[in-house]
Structure formats: C-alpha cells, structure tokens
N, C-alpha and C. Protein backbone atom coordinates (compact mmCIF):
# COMPACT_ATOMS: atom_id res chain seq x y z
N UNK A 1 -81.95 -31.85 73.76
CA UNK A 1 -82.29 -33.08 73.08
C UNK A 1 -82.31 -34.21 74.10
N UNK A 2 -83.21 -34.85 73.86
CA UNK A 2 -83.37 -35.79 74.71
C UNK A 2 -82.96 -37.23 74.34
N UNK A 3 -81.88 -38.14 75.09
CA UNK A 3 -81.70 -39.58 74.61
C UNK A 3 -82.79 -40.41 75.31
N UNK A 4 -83.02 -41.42 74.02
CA UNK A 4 -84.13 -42.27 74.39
C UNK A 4 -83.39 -43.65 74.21
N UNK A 5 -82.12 -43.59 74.73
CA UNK A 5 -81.49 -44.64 74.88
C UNK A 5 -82.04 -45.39 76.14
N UNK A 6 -82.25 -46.56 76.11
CA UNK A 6 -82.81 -47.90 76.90
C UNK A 6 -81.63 -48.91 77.58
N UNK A 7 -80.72 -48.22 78.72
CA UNK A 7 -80.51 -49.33 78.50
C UNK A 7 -79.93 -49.31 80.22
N UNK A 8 -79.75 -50.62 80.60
CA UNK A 8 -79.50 -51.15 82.19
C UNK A 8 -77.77 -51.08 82.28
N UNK A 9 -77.79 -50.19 83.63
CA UNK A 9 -76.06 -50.60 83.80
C UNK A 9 -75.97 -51.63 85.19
N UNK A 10 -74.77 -52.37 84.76
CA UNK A 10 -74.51 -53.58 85.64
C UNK A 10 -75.99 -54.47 85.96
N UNK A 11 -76.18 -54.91 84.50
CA UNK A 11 -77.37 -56.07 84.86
C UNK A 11 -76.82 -57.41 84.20
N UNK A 12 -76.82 -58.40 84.95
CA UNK A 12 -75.85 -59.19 84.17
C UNK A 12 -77.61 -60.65 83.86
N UNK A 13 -77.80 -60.44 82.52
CA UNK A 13 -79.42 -61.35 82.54
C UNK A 13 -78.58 -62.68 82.51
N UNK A 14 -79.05 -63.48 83.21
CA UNK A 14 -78.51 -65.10 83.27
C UNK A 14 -79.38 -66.10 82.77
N UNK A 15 -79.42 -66.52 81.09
CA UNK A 15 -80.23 -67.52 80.51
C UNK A 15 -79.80 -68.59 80.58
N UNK A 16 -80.51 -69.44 79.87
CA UNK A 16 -79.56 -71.11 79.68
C UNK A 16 -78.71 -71.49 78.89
N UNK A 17 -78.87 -70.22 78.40
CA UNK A 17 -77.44 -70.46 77.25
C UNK A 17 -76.36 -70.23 77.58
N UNK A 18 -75.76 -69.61 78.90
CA UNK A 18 -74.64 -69.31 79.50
C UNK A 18 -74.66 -70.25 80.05
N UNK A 19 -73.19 -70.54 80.05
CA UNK A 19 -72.64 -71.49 81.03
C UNK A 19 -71.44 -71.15 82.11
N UNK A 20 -72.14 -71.48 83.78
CA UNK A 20 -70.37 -70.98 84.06
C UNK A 20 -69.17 -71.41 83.66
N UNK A 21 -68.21 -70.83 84.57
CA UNK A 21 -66.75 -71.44 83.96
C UNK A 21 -66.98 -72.97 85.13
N UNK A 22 -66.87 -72.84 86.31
CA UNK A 22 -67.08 -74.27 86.76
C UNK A 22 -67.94 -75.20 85.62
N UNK A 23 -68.81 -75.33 85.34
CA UNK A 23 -69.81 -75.95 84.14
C UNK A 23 -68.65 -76.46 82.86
N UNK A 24 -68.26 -75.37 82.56
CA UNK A 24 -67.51 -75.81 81.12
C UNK A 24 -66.49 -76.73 81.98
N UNK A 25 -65.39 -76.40 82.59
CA UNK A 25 -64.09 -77.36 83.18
C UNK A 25 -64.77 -78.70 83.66
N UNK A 26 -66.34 -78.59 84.82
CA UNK A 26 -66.41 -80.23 84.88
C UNK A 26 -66.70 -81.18 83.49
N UNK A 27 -67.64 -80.19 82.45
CA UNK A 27 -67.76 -80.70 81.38
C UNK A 27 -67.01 -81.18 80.51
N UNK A 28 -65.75 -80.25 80.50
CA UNK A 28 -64.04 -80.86 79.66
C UNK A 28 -64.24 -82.05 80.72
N UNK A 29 -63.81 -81.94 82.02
CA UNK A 29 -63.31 -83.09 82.43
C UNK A 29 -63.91 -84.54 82.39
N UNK A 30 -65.09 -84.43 82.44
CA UNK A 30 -66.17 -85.17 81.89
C UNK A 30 -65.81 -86.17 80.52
N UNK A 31 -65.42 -85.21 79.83
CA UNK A 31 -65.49 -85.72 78.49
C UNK A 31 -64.07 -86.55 77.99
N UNK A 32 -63.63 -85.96 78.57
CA UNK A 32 -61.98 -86.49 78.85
C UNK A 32 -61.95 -87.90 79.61
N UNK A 33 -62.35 -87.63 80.67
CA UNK A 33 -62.52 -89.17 81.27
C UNK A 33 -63.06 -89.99 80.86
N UNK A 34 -65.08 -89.60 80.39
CA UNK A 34 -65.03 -90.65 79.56
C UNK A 34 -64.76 -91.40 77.95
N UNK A 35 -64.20 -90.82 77.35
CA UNK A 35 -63.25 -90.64 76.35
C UNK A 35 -62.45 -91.47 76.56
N UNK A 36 -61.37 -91.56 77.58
CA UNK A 36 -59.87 -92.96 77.98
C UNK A 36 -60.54 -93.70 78.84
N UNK A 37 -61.78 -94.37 78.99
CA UNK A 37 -62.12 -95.02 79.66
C UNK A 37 -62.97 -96.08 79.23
N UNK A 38 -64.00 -95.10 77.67
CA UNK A 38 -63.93 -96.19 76.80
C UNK A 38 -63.11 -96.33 75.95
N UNK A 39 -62.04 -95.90 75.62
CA UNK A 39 -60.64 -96.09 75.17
C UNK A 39 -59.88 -97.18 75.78
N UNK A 40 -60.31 -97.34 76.52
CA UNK A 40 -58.84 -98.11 77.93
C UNK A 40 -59.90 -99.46 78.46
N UNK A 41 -61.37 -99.21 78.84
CA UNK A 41 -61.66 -100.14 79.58
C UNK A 41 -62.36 -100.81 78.76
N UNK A 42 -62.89 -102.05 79.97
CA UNK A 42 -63.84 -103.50 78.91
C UNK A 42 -65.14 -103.19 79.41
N UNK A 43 -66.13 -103.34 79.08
CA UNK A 43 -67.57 -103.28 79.51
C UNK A 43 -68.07 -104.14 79.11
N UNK A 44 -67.67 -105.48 78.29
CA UNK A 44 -68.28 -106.99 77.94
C UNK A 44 -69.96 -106.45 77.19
N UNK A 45 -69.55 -106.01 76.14
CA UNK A 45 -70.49 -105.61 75.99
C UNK A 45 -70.17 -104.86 74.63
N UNK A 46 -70.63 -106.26 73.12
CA UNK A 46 -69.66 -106.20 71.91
C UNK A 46 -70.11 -104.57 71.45
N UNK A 47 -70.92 -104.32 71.79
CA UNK A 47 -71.25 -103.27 70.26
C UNK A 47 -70.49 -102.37 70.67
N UNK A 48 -69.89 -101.60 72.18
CA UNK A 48 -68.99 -100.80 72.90
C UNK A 48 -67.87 -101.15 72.46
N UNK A 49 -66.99 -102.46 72.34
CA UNK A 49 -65.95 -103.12 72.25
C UNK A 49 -66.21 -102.51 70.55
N UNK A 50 -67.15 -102.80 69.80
CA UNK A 50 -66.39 -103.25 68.37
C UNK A 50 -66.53 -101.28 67.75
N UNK A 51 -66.69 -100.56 68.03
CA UNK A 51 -67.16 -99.42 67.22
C UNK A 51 -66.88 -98.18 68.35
N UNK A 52 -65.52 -97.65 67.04
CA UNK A 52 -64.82 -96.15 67.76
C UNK A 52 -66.19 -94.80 68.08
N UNK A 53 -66.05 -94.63 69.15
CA UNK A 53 -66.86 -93.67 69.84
C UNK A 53 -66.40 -92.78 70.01
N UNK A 54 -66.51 -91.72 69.76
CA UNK A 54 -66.22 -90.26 69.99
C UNK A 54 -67.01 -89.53 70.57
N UNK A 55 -66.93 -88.67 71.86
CA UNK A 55 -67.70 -87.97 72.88
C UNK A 55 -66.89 -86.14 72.08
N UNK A 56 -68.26 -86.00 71.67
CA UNK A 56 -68.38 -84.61 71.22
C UNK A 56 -67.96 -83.20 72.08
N UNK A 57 -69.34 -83.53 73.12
CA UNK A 57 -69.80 -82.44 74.41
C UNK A 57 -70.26 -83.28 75.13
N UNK A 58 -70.01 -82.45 76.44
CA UNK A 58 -70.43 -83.05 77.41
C UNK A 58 -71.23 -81.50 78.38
N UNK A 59 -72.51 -81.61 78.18
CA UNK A 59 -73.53 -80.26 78.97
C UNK A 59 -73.64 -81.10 80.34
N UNK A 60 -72.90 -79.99 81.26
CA UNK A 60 -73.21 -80.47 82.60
C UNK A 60 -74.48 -79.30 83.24
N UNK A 61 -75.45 -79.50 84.14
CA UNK A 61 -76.98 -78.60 84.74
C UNK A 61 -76.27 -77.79 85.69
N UNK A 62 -76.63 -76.66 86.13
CA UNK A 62 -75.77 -75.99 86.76
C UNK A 62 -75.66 -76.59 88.36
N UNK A 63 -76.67 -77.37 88.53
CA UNK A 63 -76.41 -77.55 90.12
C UNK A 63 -75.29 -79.18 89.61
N UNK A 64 -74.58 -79.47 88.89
CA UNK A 64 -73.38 -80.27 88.52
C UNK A 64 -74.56 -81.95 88.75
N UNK A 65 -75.63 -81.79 88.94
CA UNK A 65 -76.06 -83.24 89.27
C UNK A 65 -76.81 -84.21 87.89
N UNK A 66 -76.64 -83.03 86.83
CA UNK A 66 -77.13 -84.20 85.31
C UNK A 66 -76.21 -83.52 84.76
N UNK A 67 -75.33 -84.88 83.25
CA UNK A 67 -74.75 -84.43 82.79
C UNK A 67 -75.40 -85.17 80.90
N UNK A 68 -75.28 -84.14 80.06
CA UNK A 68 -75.78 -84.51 78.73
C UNK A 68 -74.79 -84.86 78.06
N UNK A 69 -74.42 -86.62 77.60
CA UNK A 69 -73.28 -86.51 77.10
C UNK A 69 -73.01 -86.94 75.50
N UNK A 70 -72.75 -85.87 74.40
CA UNK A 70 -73.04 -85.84 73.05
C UNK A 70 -72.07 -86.99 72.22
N UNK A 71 -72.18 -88.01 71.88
CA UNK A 71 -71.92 -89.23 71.12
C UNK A 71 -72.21 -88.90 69.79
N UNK A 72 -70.84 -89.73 68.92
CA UNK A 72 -71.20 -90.67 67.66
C UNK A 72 -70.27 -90.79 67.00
N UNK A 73 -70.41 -92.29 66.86
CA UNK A 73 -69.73 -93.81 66.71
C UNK A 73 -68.92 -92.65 65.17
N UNK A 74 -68.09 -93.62 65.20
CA UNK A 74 -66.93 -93.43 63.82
C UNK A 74 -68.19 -93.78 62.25
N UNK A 75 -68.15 -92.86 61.15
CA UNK A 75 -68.72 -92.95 60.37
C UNK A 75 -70.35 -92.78 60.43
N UNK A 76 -70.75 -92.73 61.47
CA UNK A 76 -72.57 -92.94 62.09
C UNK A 76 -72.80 -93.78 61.71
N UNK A 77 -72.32 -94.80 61.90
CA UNK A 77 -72.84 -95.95 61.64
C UNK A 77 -73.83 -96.68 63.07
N UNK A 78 -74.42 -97.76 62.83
CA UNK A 78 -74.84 -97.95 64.55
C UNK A 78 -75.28 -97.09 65.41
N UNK A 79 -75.59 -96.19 65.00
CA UNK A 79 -75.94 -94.94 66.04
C UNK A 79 -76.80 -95.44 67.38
N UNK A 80 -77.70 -95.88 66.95
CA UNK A 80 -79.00 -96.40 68.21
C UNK A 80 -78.59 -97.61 68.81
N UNK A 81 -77.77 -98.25 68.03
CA UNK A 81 -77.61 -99.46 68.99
C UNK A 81 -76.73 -98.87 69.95
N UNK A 82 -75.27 -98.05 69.38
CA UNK A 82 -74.23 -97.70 70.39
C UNK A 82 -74.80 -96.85 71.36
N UNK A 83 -76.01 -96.26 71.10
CA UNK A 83 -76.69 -95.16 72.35
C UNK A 83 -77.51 -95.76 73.05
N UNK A 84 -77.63 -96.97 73.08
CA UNK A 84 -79.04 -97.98 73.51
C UNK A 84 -77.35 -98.38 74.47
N UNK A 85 -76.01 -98.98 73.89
CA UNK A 85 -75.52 -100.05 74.73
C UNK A 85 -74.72 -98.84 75.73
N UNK A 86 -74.80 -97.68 75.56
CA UNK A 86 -74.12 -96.75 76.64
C UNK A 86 -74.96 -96.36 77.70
N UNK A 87 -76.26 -95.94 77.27
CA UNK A 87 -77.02 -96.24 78.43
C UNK A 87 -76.96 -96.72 79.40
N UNK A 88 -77.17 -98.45 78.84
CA UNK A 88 -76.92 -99.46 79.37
C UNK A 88 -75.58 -99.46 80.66
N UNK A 89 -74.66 -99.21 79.77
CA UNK A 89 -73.58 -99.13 81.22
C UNK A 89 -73.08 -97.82 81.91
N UNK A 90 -74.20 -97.27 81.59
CA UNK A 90 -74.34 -95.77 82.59
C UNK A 90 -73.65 -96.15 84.08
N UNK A 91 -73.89 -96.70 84.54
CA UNK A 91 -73.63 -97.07 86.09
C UNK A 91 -72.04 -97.60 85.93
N UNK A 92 -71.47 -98.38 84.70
CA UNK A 92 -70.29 -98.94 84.97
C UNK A 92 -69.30 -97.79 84.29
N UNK A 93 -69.46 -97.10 83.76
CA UNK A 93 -69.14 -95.56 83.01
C UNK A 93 -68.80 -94.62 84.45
N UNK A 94 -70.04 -95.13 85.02
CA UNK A 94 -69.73 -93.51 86.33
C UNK A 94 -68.85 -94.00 87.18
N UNK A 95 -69.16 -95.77 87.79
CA UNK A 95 -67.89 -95.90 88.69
C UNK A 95 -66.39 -95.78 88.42
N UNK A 96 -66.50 -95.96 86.58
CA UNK A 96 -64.84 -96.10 86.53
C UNK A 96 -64.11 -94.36 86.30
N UNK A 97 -65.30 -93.03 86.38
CA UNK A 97 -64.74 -91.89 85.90
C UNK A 97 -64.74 -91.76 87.62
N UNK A 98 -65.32 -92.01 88.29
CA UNK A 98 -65.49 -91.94 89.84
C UNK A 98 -64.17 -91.73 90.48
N UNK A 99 -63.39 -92.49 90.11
CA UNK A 99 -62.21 -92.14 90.86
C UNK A 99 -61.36 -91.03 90.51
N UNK A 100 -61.31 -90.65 89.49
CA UNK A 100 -60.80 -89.71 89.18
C UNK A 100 -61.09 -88.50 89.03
N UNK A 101 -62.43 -87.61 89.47
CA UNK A 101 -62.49 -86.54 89.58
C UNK A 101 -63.46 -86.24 90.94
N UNK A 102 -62.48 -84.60 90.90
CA UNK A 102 -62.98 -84.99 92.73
C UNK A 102 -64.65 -83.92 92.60
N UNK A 103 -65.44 -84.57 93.09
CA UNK A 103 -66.36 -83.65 92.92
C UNK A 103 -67.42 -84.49 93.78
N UNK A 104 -68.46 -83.42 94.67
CA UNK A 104 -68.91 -84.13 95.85
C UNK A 104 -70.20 -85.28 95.12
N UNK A 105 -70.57 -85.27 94.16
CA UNK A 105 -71.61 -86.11 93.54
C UNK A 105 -71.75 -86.56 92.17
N UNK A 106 -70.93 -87.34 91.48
CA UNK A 106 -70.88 -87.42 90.28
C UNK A 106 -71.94 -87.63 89.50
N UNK A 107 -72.42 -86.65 88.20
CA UNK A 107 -73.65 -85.98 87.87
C UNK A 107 -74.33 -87.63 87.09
N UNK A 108 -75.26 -87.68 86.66
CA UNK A 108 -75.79 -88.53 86.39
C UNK A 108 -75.76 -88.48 85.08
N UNK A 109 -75.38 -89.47 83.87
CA UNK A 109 -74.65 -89.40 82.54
C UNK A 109 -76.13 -89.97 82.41
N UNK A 110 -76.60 -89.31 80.70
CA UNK A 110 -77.73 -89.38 80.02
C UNK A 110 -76.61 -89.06 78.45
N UNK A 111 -76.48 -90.57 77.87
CA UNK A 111 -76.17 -90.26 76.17
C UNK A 111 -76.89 -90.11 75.35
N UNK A 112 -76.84 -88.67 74.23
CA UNK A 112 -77.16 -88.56 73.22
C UNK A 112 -76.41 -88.45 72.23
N UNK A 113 -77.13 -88.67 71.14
CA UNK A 113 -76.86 -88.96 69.81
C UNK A 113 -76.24 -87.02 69.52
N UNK A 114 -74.81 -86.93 68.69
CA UNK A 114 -74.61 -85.19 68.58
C UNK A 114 -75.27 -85.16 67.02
N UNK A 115 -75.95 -84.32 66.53
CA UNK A 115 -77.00 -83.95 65.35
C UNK A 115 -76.10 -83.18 64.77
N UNK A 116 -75.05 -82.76 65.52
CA UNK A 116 -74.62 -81.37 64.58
C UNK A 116 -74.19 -81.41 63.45
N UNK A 117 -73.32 -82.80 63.05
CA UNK A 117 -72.55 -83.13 62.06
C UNK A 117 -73.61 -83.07 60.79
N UNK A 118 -74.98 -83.34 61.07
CA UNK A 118 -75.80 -83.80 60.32
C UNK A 118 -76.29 -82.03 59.88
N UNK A 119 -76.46 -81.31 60.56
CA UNK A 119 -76.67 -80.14 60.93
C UNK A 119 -75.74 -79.53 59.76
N UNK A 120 -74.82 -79.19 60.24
CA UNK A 120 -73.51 -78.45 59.32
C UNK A 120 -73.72 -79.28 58.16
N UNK A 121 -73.78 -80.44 58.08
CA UNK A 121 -73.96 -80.92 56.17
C UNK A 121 -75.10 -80.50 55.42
N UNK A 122 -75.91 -80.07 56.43
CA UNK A 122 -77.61 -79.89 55.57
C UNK A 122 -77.24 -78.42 55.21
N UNK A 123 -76.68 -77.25 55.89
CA UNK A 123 -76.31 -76.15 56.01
C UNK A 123 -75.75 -75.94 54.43
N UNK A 124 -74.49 -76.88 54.26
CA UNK A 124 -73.28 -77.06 53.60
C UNK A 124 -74.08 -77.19 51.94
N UNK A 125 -74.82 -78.53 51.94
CA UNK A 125 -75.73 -78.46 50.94
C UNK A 125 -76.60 -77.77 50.50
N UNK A 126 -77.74 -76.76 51.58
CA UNK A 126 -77.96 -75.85 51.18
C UNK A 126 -77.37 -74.91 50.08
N UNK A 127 -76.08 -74.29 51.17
CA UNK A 127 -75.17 -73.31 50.65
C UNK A 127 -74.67 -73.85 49.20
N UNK A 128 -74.39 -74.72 48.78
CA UNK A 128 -74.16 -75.12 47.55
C UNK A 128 -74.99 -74.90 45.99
N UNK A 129 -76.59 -75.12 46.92
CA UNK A 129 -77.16 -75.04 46.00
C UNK A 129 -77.69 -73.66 45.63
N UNK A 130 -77.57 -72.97 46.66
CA UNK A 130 -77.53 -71.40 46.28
C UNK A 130 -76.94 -70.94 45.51
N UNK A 131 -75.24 -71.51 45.24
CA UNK A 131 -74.45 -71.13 44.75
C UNK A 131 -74.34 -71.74 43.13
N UNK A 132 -75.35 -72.81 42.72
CA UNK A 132 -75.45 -73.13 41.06
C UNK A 132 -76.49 -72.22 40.43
C-alpha cells in the first residue's frame, strides 16, 4: 500500500503572520513606554491632555524600523481627533521613549485607530441574533 501522504520535514514556511520573539518583546516594550509617557508627560496639546488613551498593540516590521501603534481613547469617543493629535507628536513621543530603550534605531511610530473592539461587538450581536 502506498502512502500518499504530502508532507515536508523540517520546513519552517515564514508568513506575515508570524512574528519573532525579538518583534513581540520590542513591541511589549513599545507599548509600555508609550503608555507611562502619555500617562506621565505634557505634550501642550489639549485633546492628548484631556482624554484617557489606551495603547492596545503595538506591530513592530521585522527589520524593527516601523512600528504600528493600535489606539483608543476611553469610551471611543474622539477617535480622529486623538489619532490626528498623536500623529502630530510622533517626533515628541519618540524622543521621550528614546531614552529608555536600548535599541540601535528607534522604529518610526504610525497611530492607528484598534477596530477590534468594534469587531468583537459586531461578532457578539451577530451571535445573539442567531440565538432568538
């Protein structure tokens, strides 16, 4: 009898959906820093000052030089303005995480808006209505 089993030994396929382990740790650290930093610091700059921000994820590119960083404000409220005024201090964001992690080029922060919350509720409602 013959197996018509298909299959590769020691092939390890590398998509974009994997992430290394370096990738995930700069990404925690990422998110962490900037997390107590708009926690802790001033950026003169009300709509940052007045509305709790929460950093979701943070997707760092594998060569560590862009980083995707997933936002949104307490309640979703303001969404576009608070992603319009982080932008904005992209540059004062990187100098103040700058000191604190050692890494030869600190990746270049691009904020987005995180969908997921919105995501899992549409899911949620779905599932509900399956269930009347």
């Amino acid at each position: 009898m013959v197996n018509n089993f298909d299959y590769k030994i020691n092939s390890k396929s590398k998509n974009n959906s994997t992430k290394s382990q370096r990738q995930l740790r700069v990404g925690e650290e990422l998110r962490h820093l900037i997390s107590n930093a708009l926690l802790r610091e001033s950026f003169y700059d009300q709509i940052i000052e007045n509305n709790t921000i929460t950093i979701t994820e943070v997707n760092v590119s594998p060569d560590l030089k862009n980083a995707k960083v997933y936002i949104m404000p307490l309640g979703g409220e303001n969404k576009l303005e608070v992603l319009d005024s982080l932008n904005k201090s992209n540059g004062r964001i990187k100098k103040l995480i700058s000191s604190n992690i050692n890494l030869r080029q600190i990746p270049k922060l691009q904020f987005k808006i995180d969908e997921t919350f919105e995501y899992a509720k549409n899911i949620e409602n779905i599932l509900q209505k399956i269930k009347k």
